[in-house]
PDB file of N, CA and C in Angstrom:
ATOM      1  N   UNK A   1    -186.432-154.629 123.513  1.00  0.00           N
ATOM      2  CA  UNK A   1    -186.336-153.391 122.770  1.00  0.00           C
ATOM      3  C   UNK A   1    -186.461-153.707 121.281  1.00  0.00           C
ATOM      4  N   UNK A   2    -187.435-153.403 120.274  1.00  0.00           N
ATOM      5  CA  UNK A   2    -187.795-153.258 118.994  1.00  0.00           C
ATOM      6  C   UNK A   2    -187.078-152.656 118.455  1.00  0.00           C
ATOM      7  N   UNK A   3    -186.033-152.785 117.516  1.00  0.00           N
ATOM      8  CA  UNK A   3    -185.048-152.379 116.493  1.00  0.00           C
ATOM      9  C   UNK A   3    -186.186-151.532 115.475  1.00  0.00           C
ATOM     10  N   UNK A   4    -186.078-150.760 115.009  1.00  0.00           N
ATOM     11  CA  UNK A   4    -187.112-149.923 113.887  1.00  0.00           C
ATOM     12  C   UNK A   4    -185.991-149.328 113.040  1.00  0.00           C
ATOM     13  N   UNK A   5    -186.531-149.599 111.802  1.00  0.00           N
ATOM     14  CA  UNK A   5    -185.971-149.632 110.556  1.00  0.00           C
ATOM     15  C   UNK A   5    -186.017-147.804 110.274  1.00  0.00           C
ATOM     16  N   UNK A   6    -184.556-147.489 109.953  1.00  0.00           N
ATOM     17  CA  UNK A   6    -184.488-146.350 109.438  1.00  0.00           C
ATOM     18  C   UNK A   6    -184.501-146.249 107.924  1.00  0.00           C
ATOM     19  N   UNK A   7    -185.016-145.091 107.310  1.00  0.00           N
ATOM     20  CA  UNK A   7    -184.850-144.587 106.046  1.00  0.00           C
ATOM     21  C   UNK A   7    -184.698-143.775 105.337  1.00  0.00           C
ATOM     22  N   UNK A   8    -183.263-142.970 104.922  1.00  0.00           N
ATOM     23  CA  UNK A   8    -182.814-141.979 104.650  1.00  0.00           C
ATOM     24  C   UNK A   8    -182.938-141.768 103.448  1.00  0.00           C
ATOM     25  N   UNK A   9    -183.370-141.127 102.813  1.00  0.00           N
ATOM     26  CA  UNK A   9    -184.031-140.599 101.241  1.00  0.00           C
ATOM     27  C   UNK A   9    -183.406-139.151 101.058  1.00  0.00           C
ATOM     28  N   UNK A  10    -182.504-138.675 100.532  1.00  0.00           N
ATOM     29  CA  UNK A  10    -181.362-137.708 100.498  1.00  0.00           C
ATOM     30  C   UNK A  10    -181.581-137.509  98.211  1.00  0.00           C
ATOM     31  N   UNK A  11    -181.207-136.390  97.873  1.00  0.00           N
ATOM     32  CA  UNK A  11    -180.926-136.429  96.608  1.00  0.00           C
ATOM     33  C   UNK A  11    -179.771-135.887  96.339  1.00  0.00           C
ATOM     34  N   UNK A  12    -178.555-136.742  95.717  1.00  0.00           N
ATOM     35  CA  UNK A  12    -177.970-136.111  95.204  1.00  0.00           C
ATOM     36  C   UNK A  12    -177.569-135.292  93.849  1.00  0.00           C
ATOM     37  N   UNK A  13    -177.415-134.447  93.786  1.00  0.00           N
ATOM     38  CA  UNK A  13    -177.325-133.874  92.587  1.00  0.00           C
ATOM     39  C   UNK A  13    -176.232-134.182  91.026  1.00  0.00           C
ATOM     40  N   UNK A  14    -176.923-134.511  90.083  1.00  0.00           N
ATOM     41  CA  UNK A  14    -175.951-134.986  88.943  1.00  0.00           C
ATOM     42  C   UNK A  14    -174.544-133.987  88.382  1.00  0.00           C
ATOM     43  N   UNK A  15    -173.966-134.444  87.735  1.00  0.00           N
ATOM     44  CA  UNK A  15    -173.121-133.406  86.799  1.00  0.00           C
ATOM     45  C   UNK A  15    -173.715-132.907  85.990  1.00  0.00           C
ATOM     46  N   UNK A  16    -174.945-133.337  85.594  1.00  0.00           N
ATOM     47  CA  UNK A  16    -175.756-133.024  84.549  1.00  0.00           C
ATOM     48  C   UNK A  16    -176.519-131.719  85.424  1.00  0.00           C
ATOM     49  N   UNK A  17    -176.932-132.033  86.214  1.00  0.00           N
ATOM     50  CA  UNK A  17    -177.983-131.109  87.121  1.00  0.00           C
ATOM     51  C   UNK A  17    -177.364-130.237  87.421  1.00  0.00           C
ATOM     52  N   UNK A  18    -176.271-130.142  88.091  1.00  0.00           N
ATOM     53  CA  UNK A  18    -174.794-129.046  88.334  1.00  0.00           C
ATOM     54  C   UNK A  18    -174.351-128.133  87.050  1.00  0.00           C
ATOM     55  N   UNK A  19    -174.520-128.623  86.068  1.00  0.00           N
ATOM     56  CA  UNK A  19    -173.870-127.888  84.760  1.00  0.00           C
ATOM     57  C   UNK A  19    -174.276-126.259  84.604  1.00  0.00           C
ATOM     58  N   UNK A  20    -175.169-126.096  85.350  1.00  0.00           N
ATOM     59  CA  UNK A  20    -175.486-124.786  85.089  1.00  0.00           C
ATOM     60  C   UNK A  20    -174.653-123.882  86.006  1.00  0.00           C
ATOM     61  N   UNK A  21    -174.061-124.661  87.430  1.00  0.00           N
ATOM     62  CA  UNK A  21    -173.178-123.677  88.340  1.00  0.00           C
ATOM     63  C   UNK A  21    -171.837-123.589  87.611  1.00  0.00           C
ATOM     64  N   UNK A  22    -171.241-124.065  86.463  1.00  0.00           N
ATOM     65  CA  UNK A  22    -170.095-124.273  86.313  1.00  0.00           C
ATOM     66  C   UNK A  22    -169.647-123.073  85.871  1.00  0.00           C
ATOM     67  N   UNK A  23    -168.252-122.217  86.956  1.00  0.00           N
ATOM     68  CA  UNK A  23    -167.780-121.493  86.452  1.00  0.00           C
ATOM     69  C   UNK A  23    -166.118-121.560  86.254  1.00  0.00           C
ATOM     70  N   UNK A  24    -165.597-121.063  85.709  1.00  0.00           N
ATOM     71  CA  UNK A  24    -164.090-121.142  85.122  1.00  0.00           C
ATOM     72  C   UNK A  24    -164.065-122.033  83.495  1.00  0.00           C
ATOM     73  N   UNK A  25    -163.038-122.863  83.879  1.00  0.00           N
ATOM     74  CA  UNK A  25    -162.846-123.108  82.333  1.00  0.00           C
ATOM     75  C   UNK A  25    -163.131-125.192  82.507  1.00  0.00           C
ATOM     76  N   UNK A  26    -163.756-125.878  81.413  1.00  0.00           N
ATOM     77  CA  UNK A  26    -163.803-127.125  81.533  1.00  0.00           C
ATOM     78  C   UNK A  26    -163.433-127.511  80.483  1.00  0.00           C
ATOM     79  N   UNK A  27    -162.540-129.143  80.776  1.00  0.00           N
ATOM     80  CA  UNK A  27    -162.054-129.554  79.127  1.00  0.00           C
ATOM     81  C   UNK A  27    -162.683-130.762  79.600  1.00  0.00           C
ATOM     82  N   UNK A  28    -163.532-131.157  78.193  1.00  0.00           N
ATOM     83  CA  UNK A  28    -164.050-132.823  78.525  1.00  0.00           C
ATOM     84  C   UNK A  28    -163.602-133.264  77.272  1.00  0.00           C
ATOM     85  N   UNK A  29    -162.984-134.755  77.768  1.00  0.00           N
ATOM     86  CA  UNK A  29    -162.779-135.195  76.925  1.00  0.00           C
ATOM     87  C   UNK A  29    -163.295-136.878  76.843  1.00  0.00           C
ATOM     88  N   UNK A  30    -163.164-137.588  75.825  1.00  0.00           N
ATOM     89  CA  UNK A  30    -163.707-138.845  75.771  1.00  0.00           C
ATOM     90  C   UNK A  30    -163.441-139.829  74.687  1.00  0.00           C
ATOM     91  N   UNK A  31    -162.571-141.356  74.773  1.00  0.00           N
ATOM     92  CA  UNK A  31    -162.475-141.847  73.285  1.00  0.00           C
ATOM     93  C   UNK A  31    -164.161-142.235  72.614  1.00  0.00           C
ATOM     94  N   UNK A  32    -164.444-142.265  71.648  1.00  0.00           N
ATOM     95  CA  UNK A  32    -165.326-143.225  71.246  1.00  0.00           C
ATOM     96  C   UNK A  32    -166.050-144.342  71.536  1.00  0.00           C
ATOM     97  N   UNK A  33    -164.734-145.161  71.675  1.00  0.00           N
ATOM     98  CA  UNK A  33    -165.135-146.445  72.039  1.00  0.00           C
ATOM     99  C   UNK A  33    -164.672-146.576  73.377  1.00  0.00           C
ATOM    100  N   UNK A  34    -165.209-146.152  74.460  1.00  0.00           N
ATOM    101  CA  UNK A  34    -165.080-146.305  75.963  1.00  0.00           C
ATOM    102  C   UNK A  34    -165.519-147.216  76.826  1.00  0.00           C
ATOM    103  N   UNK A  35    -164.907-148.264  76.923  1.00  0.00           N
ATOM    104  CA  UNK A  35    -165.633-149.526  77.745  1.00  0.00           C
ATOM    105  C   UNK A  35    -165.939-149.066  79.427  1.00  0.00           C
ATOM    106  N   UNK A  36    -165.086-147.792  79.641  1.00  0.00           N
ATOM    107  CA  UNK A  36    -165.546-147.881  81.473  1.00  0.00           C
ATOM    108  C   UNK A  36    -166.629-146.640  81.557  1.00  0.00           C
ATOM    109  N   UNK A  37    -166.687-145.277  81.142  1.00  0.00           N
ATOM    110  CA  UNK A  37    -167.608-144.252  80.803  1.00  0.00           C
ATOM    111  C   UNK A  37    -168.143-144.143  79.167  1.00  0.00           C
ATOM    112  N   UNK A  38    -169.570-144.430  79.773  1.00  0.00           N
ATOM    113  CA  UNK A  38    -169.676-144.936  78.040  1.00  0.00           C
ATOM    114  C   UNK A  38    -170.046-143.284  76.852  1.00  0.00           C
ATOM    115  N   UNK A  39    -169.444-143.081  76.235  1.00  0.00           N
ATOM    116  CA  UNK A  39    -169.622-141.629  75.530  1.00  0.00           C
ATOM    117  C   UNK A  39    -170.639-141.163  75.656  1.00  0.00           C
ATOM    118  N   UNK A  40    -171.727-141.738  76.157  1.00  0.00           N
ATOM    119  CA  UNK A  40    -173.062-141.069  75.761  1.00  0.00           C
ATOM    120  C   UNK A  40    -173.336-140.187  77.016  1.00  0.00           C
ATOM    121  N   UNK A  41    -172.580-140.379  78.038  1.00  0.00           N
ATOM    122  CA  UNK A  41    -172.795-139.676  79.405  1.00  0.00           C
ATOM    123  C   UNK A  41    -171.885-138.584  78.769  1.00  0.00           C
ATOM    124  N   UNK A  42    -170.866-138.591  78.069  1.00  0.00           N
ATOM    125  CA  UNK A  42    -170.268-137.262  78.590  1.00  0.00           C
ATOM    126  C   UNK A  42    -170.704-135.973  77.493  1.00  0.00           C
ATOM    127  N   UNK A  43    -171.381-136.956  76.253  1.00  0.00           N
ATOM    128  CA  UNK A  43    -172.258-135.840  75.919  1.00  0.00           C
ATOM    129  C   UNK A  43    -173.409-135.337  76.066  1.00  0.00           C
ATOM    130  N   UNK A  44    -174.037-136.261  77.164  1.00  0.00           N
ATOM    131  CA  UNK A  44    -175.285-135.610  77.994  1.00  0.00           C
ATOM    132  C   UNK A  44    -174.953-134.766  78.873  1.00  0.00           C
ATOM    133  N   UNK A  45    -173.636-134.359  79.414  1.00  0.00           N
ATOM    134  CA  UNK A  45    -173.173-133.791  79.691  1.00  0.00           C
ATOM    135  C   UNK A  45    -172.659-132.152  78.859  1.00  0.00           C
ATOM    136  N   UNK A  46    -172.395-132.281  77.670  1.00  0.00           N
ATOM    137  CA  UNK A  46    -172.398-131.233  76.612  1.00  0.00           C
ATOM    138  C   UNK A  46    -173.324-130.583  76.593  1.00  0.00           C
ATOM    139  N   UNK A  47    -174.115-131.478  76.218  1.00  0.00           N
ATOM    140  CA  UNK A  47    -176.044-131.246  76.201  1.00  0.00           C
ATOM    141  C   UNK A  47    -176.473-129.837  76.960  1.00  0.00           C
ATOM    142  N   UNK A  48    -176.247-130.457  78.282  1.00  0.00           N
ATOM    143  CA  UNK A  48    -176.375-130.080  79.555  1.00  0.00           C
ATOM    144  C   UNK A  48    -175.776-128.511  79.425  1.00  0.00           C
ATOM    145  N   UNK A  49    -174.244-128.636  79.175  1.00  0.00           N
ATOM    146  CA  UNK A  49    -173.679-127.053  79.756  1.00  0.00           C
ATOM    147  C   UNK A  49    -174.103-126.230  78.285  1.00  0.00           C
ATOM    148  N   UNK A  50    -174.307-126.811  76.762  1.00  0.00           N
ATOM    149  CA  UNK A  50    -175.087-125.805  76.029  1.00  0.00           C
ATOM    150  C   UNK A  50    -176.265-125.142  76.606  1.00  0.00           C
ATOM    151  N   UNK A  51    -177.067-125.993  77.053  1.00  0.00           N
ATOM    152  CA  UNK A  51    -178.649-125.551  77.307  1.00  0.00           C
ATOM    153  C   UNK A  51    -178.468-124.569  78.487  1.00  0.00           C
ATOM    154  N   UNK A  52    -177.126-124.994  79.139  1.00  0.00           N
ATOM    155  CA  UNK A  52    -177.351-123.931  80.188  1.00  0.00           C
ATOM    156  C   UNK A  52    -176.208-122.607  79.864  1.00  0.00           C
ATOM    157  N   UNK A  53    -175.761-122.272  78.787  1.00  0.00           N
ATOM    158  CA  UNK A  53    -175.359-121.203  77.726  1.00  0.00           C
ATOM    159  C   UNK A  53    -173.910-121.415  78.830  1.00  0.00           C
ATOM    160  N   UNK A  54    -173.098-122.716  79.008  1.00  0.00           N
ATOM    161  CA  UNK A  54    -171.555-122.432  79.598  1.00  0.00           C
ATOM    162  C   UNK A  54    -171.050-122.817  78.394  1.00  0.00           C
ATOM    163  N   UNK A  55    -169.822-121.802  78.555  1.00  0.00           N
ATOM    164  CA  UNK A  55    -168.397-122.393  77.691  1.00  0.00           C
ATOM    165  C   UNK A  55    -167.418-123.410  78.210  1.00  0.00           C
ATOM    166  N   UNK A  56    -167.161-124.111  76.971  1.00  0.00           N
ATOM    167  CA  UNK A  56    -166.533-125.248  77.526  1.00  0.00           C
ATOM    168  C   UNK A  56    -165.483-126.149  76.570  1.00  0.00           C
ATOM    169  N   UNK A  57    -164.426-126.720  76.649  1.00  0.00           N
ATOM    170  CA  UNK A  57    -163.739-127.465  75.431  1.00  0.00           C
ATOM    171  C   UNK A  57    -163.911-129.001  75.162  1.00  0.00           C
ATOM    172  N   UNK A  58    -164.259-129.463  74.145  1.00  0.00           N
ATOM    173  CA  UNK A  58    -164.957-130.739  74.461  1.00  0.00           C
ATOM    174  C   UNK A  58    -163.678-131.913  72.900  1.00  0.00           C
ATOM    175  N   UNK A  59    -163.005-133.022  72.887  1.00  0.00           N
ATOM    176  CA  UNK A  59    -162.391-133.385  72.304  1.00  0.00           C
ATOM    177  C   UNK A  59    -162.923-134.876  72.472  1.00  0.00           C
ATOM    178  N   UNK A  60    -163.243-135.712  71.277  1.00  0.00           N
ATOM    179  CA  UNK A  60    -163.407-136.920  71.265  1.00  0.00           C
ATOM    180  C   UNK A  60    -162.384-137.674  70.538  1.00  0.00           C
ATOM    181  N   UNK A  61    -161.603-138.403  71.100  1.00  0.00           N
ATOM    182  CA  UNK A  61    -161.155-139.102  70.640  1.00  0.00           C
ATOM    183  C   UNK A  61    -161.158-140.605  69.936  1.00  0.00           C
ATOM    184  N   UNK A  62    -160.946-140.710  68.412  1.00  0.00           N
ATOM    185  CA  UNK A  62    -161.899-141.527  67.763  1.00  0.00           C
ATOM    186  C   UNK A  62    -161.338-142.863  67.864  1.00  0.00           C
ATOM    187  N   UNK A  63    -162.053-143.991  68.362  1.00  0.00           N
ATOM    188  CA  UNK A  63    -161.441-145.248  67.939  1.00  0.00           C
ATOM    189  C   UNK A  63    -160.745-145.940  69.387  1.00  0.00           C
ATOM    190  N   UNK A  64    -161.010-144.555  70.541  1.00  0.00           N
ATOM    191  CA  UNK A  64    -160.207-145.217  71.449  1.00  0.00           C
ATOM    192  C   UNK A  64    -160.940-145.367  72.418  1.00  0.00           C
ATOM    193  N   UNK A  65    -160.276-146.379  73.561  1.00  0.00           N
ATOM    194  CA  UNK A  65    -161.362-146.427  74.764  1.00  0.00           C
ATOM    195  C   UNK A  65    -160.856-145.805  75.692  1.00  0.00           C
ATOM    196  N   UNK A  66    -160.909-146.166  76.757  1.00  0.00           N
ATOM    197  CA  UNK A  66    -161.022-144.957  78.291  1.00  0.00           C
ATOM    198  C   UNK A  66    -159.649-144.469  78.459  1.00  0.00           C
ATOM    199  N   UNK A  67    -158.361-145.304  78.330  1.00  0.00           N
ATOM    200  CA  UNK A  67    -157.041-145.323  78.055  1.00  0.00           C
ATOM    201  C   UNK A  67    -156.442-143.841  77.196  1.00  0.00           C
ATOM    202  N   UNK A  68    -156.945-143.769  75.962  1.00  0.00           N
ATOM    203  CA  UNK A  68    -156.470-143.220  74.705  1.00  0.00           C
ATOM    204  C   UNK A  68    -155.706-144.267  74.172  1.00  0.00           C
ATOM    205  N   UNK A  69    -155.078-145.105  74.691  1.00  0.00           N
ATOM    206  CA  UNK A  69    -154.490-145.923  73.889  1.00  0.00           C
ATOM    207  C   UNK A  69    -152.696-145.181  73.409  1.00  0.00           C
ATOM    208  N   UNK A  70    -153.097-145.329  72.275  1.00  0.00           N
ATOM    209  CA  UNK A  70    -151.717-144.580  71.030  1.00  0.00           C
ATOM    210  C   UNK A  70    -152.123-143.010  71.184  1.00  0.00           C
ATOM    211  N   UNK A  71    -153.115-142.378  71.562  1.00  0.00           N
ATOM    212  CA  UNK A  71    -153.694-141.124  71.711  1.00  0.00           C
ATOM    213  C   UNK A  71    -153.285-140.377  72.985  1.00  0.00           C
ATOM    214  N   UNK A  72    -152.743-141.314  73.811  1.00  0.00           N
ATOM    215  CA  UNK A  72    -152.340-140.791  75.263  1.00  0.00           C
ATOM    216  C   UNK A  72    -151.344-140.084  75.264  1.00  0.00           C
ATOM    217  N   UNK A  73    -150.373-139.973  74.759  1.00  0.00           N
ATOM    218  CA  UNK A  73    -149.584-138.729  74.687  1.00  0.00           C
ATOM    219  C   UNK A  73    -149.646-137.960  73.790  1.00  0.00           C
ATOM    220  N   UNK A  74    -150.782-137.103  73.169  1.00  0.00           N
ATOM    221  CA  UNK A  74    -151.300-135.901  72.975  1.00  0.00           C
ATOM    222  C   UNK A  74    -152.567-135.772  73.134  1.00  0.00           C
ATOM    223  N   UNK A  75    -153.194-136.559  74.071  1.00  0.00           N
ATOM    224  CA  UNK A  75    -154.425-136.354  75.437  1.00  0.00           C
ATOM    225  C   UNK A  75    -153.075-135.481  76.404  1.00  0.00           C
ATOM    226  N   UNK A  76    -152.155-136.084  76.597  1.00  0.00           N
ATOM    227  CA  UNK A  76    -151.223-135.566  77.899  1.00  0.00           C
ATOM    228  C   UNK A  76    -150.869-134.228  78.046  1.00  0.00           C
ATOM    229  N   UNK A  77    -150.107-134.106  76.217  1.00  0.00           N
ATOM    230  CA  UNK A  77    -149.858-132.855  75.780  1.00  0.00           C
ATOM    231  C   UNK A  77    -151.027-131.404  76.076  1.00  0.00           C
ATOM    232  N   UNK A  78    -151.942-131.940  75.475  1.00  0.00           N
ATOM    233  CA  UNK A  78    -152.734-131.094  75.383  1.00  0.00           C
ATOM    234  C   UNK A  78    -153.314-130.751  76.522  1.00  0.00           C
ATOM    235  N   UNK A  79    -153.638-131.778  77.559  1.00  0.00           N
ATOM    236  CA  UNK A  79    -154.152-131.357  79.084  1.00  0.00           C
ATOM    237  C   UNK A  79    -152.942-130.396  80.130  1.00  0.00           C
ATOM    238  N   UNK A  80    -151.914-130.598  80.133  1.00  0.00           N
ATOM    239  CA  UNK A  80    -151.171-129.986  79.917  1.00  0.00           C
ATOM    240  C   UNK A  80    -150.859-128.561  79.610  1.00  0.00           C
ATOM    241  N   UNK A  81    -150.975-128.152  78.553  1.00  0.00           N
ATOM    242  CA  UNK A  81    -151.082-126.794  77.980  1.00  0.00           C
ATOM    243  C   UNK A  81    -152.640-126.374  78.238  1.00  0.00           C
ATOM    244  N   UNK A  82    -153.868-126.798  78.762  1.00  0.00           N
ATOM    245  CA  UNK A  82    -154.757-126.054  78.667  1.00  0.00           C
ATOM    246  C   UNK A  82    -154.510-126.262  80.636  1.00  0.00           C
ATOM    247  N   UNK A  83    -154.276-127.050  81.170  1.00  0.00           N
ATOM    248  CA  UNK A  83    -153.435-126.191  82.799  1.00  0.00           C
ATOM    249  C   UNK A  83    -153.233-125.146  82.709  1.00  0.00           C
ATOM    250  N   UNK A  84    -151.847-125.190  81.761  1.00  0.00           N
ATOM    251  CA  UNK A  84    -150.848-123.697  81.501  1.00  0.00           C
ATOM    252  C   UNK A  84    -151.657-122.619  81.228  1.00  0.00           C
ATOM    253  N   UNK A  85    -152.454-123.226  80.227  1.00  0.00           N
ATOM    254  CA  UNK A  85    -153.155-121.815  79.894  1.00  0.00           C
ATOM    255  C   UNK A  85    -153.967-121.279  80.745  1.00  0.00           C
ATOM    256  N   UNK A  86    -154.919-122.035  81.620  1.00  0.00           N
ATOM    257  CA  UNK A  86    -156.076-121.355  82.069  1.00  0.00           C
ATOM    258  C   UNK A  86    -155.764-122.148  83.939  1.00  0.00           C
ATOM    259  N   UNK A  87    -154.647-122.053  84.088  1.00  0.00           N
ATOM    260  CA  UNK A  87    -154.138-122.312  85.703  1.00  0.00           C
ATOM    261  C   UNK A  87    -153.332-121.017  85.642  1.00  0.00           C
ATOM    262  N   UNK A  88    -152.349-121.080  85.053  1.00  0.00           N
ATOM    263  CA  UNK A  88    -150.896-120.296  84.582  1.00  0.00           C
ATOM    264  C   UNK A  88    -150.911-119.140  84.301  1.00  0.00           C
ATOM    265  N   UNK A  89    -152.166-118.796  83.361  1.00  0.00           N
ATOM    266  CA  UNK A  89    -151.990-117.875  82.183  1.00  0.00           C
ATOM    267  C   UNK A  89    -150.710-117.853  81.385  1.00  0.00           C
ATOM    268  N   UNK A  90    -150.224-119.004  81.015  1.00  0.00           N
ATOM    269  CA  UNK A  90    -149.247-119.520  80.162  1.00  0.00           C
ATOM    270  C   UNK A  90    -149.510-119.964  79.098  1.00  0.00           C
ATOM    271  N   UNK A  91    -150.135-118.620  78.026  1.00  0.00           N
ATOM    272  CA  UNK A  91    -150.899-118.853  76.443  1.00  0.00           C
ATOM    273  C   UNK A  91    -149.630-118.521  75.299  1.00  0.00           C
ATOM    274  N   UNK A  92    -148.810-120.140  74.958  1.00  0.00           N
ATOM    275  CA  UNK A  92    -147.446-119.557  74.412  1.00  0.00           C
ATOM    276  C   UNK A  92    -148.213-120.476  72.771  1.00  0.00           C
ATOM    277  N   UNK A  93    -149.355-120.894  72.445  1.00  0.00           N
ATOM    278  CA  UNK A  93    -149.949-122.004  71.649  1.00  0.00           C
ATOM    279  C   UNK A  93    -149.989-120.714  70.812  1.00  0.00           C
ATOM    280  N   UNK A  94    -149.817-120.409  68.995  1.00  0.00           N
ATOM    281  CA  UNK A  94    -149.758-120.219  68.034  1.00  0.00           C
ATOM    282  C   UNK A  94    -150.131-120.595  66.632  1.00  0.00           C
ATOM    283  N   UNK A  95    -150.583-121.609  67.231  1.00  0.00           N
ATOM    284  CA  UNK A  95    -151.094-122.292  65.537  1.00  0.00           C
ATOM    285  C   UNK A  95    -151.301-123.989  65.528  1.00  0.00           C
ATOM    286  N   UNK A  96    -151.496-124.736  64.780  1.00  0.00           N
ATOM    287  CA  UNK A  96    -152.144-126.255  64.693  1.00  0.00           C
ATOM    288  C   UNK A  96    -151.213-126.858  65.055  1.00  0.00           C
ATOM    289  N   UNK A  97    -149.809-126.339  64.978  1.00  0.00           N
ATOM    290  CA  UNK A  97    -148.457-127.602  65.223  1.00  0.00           C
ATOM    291  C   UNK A  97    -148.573-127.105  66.683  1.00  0.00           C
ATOM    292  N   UNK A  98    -148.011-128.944  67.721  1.00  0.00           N
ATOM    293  CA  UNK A  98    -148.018-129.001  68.838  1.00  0.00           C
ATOM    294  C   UNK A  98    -146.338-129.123  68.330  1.00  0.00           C
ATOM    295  N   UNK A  99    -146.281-127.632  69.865  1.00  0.00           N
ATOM    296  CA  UNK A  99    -144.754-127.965  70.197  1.00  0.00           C
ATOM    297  C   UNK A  99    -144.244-128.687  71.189  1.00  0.00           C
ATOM    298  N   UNK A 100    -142.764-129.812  71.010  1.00  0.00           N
ATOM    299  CA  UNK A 100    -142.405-130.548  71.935  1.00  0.00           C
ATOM    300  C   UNK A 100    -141.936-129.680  73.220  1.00  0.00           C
TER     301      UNK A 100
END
């Protein structure tokens, strides 16, 4: 019996390619200096949901890599309150000072 070679050729679709189905609310975020996702994907990703006219919240964080580093607890904070806000409808945010 002759074994015959299969070959499955399937496409999957990018985040980039997807950006146009995106509905609800998205926060992307990204340090600068990112040794494991390198920044340039996640603003080809930006790219992406402008061209395809979505709203979206986008925060770079400068100087840091994939971690946040010293930035990680108000990456935390802030992911956090935009849950609240747009899981919750828990919009208690007022102005530039983060409350503890």
């Amino acid at each position: 019996m002759a074994v015959k070679d299969s070959v499955f050729d399937i496409h999957v679709p990018t985040n980039i390619e997807l950006a146009p189905n995106l509905k609800g609310r998205l926060l992307l975020t990204t340090g600068d200096m990112d040794n494991n996702v390198h920044p340039g994907n996640t603003i080809r990703m930006v790219n992406a949901l402008i061209k395809a006219n979505k709203r979206f919240d986008f925060m770079v964080l400068p100087g840091k890599p994939h971690g946040y580093g010293d930035m990680q607890p108000y990456f935390n904070h802030m992911m956090m309150e935009y849950f609240a806000e747009n899981l919750l409808g828990d919009n208690y945010r007022d102005g530039a000072v983060i409350k503890p």
